[in-house]
Protein backbone atom coordinates (compact mmCIF):
# COMPACT_ATOMS: atom_id res chain seq x y z
CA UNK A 1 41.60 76.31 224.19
CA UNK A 2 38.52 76.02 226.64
CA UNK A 3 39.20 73.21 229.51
CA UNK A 4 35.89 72.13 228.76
CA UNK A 5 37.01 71.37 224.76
CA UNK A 6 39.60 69.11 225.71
CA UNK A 7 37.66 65.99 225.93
CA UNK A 8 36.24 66.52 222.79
CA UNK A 9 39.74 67.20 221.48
CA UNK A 10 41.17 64.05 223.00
CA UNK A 11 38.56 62.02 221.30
CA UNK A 12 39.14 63.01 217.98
CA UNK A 13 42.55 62.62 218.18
CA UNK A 14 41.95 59.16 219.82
CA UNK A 15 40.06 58.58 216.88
CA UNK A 16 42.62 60.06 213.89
CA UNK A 17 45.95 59.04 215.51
CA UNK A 18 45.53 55.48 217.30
CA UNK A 19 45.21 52.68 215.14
CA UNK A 20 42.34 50.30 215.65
CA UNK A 21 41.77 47.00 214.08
CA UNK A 22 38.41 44.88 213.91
CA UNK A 23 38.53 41.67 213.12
CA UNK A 24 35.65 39.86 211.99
CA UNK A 25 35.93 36.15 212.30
CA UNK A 26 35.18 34.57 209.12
CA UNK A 27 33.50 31.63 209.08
CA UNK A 28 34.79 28.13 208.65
CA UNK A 29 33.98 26.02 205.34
CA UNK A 30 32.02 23.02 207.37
CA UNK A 31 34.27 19.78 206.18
CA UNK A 32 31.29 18.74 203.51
CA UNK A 33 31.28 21.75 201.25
CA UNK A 34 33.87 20.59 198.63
CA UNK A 35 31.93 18.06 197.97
CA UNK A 36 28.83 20.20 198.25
CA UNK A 37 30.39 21.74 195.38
CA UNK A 38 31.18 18.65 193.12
CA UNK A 39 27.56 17.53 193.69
CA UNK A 40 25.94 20.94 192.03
CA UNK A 41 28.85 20.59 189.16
CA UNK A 42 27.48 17.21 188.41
CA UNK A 43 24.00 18.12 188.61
CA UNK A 44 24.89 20.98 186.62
CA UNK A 45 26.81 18.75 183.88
CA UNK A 46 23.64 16.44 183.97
CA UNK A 47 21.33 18.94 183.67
CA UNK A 48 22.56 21.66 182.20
CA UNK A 49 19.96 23.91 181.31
CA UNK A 50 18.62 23.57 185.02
CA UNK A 51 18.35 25.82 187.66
CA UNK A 52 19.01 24.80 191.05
CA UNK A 53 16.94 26.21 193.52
CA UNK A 54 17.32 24.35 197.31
CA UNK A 55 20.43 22.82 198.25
CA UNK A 56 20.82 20.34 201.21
CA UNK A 57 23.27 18.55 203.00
CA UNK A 58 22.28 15.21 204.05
CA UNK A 59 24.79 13.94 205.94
CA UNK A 60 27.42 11.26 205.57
CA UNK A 61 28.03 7.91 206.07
CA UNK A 62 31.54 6.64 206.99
CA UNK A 63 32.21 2.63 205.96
CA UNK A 64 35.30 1.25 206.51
CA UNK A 65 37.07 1.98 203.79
CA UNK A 66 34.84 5.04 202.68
CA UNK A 67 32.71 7.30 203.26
CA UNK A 68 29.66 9.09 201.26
CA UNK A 69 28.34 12.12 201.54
CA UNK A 70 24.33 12.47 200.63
CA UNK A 71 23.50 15.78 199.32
CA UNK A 72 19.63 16.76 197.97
CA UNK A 73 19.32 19.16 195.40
CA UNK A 74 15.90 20.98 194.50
CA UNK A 75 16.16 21.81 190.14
CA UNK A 76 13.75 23.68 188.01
CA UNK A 77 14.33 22.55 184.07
CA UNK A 78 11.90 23.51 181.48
CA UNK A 79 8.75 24.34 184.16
CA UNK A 80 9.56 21.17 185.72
CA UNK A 81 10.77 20.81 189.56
CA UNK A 82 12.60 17.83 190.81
CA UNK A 83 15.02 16.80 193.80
CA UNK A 84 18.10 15.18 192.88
CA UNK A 85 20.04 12.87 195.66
CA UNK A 86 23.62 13.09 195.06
CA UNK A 87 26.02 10.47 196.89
CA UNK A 88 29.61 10.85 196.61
CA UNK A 89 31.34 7.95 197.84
CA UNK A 90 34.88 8.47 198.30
CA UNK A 91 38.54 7.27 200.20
CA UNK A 92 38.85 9.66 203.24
CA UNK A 93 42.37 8.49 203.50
CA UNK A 94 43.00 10.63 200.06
CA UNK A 95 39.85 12.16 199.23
CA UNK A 96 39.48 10.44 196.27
CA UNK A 97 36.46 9.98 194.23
CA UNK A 98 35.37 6.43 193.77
CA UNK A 99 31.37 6.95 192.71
CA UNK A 100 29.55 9.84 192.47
CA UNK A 101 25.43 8.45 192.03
CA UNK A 102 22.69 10.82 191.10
CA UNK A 103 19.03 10.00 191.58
CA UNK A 104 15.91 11.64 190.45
CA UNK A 105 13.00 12.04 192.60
CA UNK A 106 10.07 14.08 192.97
CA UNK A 107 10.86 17.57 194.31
């Protein structure tokens, strides 16, 4: 073997023989998105036949003894578009679910 194949040679076998490992970081779920997710099931049990096409994240609003998080969802039903405003009110000492309140509005 030429010398001048050798760092060719090295390099393949650099690349065949030593292990690498890339890690992608995944991201984080932010801390609203299960609840992101009950408010398009219960738009989707109210509405059924809708699509949803925009999806936002309001924000929330902590109490004293609970907390809601505001979601607005854009829907297209039968040619129609509207925005929905979903609040889930809830316990943040359990999580639990103590309203959910959906209101209709122009898109």
């Amino acid at each position: 073997m030429n010398r001048k194949h050798l760092p060719i040679v090295l390099s393949l076998f650099m690349l065949i023989f030593i292990p690498t490992s890339i890690t992608y970081a995944q991201p984080e779920a932010p801390p609203y998105a299960k609840w992101g997710q009950l408010a398009v099931k219960t738009a989707k049990e109210k509405y059924p036949k809708a699509k949803i096409v925009d999806y936002l994240h309001i924000g929330r609003e902590d109490k004293a003894n609970s907390s809601i998080e505001k979601f607005k969802l854009v829907v297209v039903e039968g040619g129609r578009e509207f925005g929905l405003f979903i609040n889930i009110k809830f316990d943040p000492k359990n999580d639990r679910v103590i309203r959910i309140i959906v209101k209709e509005t122009t898109a």
